[in-house]
C-alpha atoms as a PDB file:
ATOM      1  CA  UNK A   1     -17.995 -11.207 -12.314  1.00  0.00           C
ATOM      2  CA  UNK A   2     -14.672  -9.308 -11.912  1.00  0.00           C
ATOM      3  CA  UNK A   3     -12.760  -7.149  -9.643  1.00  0.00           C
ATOM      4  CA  UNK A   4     -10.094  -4.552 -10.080  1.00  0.00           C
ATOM      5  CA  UNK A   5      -7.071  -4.137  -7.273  1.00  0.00           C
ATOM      6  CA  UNK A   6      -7.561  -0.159  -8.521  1.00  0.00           C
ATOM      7  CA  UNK A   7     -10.881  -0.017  -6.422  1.00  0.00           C
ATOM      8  CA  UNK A   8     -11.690  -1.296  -2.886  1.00  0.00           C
ATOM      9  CA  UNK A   9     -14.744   0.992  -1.737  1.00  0.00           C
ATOM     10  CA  UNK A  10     -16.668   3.235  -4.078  1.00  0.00           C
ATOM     11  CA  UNK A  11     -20.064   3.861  -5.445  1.00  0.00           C
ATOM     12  CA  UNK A  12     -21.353   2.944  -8.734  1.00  0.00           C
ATOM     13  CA  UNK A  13     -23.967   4.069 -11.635  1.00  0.00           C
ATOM     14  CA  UNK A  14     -24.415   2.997 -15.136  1.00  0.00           C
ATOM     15  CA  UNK A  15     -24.629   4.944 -18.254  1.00  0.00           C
ATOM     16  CA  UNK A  16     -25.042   4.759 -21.427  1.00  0.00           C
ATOM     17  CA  UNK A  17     -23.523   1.142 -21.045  1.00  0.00           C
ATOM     18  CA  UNK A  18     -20.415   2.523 -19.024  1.00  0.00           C
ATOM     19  CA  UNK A  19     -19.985   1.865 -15.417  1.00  0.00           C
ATOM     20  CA  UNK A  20     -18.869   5.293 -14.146  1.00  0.00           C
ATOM     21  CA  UNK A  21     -16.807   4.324 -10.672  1.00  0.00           C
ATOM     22  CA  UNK A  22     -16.251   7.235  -7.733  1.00  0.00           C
ATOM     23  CA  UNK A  23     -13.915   5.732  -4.997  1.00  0.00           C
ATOM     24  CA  UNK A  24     -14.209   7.102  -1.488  1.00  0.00           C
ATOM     25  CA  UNK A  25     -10.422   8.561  -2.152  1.00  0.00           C
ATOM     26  CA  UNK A  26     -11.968  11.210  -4.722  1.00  0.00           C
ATOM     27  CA  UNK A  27     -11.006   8.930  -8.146  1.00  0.00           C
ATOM     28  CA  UNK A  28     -13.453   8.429 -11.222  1.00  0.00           C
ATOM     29  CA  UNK A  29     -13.026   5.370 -12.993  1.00  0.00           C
ATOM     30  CA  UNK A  30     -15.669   4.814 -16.564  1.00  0.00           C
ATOM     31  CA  UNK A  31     -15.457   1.346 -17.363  1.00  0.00           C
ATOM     32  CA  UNK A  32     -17.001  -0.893 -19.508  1.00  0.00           C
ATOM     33  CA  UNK A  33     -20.275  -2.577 -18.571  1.00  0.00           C
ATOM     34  CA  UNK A  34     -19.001  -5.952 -19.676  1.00  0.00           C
ATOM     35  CA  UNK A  35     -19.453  -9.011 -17.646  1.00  0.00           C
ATOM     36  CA  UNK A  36     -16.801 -11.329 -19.260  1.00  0.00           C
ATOM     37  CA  UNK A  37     -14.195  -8.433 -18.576  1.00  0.00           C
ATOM     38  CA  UNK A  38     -12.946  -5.576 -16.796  1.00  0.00           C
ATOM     39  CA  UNK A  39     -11.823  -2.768 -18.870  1.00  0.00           C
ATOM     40  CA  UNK A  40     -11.141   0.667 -18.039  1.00  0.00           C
ATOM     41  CA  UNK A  41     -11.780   3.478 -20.778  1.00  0.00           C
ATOM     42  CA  UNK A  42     -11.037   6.568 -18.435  1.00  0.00           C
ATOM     43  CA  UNK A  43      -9.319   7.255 -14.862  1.00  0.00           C
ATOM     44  CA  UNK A  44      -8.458  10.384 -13.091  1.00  0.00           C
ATOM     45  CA  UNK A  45      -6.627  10.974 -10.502  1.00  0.00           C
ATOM     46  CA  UNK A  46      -8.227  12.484  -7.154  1.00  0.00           C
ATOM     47  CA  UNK A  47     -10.533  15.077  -7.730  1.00  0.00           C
ATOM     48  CA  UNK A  48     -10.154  16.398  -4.063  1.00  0.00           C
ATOM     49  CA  UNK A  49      -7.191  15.647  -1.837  1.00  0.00           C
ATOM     50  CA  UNK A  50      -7.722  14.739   2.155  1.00  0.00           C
ATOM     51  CA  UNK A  51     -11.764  14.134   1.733  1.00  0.00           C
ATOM     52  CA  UNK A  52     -13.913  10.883   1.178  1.00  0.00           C
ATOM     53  CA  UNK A  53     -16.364  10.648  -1.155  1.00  0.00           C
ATOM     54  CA  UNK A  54     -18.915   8.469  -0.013  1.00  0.00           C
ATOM     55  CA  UNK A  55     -22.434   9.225  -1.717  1.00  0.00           C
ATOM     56  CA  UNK A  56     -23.101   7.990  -5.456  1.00  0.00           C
ATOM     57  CA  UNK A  57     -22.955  10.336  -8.078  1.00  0.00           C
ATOM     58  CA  UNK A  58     -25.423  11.904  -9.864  1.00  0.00           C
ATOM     59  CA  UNK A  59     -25.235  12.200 -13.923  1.00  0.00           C
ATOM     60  CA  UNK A  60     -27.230  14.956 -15.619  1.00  0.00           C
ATOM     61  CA  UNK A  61     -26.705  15.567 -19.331  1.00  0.00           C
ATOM     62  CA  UNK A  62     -23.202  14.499 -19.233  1.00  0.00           C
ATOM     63  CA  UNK A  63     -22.403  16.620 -15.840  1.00  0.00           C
ATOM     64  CA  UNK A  64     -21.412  14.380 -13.099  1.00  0.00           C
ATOM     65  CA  UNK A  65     -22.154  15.647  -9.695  1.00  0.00           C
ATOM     66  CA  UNK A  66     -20.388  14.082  -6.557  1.00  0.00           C
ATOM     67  CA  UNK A  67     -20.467  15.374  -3.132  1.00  0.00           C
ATOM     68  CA  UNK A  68     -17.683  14.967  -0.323  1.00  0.00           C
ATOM     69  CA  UNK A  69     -17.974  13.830   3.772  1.00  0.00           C
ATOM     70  CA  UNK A  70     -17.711  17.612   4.129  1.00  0.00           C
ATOM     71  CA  UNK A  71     -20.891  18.473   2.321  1.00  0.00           C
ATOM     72  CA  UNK A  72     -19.224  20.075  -0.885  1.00  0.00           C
ATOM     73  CA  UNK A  73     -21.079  19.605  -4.213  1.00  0.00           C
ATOM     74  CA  UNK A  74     -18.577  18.845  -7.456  1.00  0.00           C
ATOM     75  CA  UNK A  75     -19.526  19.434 -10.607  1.00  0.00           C
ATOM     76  CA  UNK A  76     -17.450  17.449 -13.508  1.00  0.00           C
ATOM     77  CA  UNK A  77     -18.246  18.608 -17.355  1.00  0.00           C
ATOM     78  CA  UNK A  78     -18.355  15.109 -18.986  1.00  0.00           C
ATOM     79  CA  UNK A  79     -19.023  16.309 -22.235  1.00  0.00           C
END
């Protein structure tokens, strides 16, 4: 329905009516789940420098846990 020039490759979940957005270069993006528009709420900037991030996240009582090409498990407090 819409695309952002922010985000080329990344993997997506949906929660609680957000889209919550983890590009391969280590960004988080939580964006509305709206069809008729794109609007971000939250972005960070890279969570980990010089790795891809290539597996969806996880969300568990609002900790988000992403892992990297090299096998490391992130935790981000959401709450």
């Amino acid at each position: 329905m819409w695309s952002s020039d922010n985000i080329s490759v990344a993997s997506v979940i949906l929660a609680n009516g957000k889209l919550i957005v983890l590009t391969e270069n280590a960004h988080i993006y939580v964006v509305e789940a709206n069809p008729e528009e794109y609007k971000e709420l939250v972005v960070t900037k890279s969570i980990e420098a010089r790795k891809h991030f290539w597996t969806a996240p996880v969300l568990c009582k609002g900790l988000l846990f992403v892992r990297n090409d090299r096998g490391t498990l992130l935790c981000i407090d959401l709450r």
